[in-house]
Protein backbone atom coordinates (compact mmCIF):
# COMPACT_ATOMS: atom_id res chain seq x y z
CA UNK A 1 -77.46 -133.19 31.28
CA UNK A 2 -75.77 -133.30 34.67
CA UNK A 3 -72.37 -133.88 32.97
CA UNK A 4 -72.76 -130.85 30.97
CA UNK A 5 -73.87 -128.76 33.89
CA UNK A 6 -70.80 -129.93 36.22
CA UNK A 7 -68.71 -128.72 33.40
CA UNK A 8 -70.07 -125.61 32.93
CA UNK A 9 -69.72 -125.23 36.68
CA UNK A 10 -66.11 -126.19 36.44
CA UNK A 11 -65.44 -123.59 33.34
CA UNK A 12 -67.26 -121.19 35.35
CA UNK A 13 -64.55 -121.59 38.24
CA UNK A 14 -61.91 -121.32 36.00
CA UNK A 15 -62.71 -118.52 34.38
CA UNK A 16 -63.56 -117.31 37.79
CA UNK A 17 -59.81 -118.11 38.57
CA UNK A 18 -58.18 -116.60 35.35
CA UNK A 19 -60.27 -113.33 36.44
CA UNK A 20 -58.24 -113.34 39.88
CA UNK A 21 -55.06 -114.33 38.27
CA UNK A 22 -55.43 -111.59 35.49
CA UNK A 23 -56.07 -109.05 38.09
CA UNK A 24 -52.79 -110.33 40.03
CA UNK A 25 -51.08 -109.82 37.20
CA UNK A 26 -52.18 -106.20 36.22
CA UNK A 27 -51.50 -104.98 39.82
CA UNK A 28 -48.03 -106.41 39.96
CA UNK A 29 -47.71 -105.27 36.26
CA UNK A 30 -49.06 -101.69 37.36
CA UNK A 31 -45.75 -101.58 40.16
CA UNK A 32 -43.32 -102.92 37.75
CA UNK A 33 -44.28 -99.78 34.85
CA UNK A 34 -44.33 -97.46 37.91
CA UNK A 35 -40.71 -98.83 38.90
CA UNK A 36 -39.49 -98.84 35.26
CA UNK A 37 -41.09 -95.22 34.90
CA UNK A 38 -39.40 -93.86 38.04
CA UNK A 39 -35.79 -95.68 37.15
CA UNK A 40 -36.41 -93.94 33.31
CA UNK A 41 -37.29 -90.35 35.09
CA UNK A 42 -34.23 -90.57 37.33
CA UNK A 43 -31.73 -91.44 34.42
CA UNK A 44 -33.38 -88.78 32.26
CA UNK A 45 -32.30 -85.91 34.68
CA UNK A 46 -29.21 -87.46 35.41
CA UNK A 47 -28.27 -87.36 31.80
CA UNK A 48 -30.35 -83.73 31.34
CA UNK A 49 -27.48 -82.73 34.24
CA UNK A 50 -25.05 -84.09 32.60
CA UNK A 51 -25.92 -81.94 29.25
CA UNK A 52 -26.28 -79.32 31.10
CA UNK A 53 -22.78 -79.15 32.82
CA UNK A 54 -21.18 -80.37 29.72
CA UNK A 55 -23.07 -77.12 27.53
CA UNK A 56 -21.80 -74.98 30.58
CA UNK A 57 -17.95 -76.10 29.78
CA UNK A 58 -18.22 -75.34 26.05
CA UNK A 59 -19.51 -72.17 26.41
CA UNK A 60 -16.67 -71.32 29.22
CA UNK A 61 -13.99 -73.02 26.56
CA UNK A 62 -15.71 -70.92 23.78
CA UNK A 63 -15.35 -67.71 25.99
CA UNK A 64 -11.93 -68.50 26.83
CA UNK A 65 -10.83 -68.89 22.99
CA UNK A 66 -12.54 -66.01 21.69
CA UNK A 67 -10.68 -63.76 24.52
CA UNK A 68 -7.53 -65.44 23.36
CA UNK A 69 -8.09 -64.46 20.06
CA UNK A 70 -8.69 -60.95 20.83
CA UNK A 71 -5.75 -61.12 22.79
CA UNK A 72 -3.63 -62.52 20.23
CA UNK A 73 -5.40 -59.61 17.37
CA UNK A 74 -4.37 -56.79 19.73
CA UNK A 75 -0.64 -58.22 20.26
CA UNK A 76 -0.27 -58.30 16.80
CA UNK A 77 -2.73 -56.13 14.62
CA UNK A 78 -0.78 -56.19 11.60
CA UNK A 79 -0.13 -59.62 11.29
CA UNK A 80 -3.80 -60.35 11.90
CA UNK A 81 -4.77 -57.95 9.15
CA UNK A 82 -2.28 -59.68 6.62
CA UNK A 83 -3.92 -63.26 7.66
CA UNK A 84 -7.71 -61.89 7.27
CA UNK A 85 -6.32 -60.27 3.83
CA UNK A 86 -4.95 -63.63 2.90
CA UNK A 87 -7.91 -65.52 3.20
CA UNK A 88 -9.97 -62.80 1.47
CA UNK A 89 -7.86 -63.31 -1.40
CA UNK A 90 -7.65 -67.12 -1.22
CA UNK A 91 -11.31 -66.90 -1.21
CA UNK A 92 -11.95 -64.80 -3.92
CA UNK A 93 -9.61 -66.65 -6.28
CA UNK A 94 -11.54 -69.64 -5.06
CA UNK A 95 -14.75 -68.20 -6.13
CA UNK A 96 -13.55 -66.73 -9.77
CA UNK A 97 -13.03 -69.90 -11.05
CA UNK A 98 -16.14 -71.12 -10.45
């Protein structure tokens, strides 16, 4: 009977000691998800930044081309009016066969 109760002293302890070492553990775990949290919130603006400067170019390009078609249409209305007629026929012969 004393054997058993020395050994249920001893897995008393230890479980006493996997308690401490579990709450080690779930303290340094809590710092290392707050660290990978704050590296994954810094790297999502950076690339949200990123998206948002790249967006900003396009639409600049896309403002650019469009005046540089309208330029190009008022320089030469006639031959733009040919082209457009062009395609409209292209596309309807494209669209009787069917």
């Amino acid at each position: 009977m004393a054997d058993t109760d020395k050994e249920l002293e001893k897995m008393r302890k230890d479980v006493e000691a996997l308690k401490a070492q579990l709450a080690t553990l779930s303290e340094d775990g809590g710092e290392l998800l707050a660290s990978a949290r704050q590296k994954l919130e810094q790297e999502a603006e950076r690339l949200v930044g990123n998206l948002k400067s790249a967006s900003a170019t396009a639409a600049k390009k896309g403002e650019e081309l469009v005046h540089q078609a309208e330029d190009k249409i008022s320089d030469n209305p006639w031959v733009s009016v040919a082209a457009t007629l062009g395609i409209g026929v292209v596309i309807g012969m494209m669209l009787r066969r069917r």
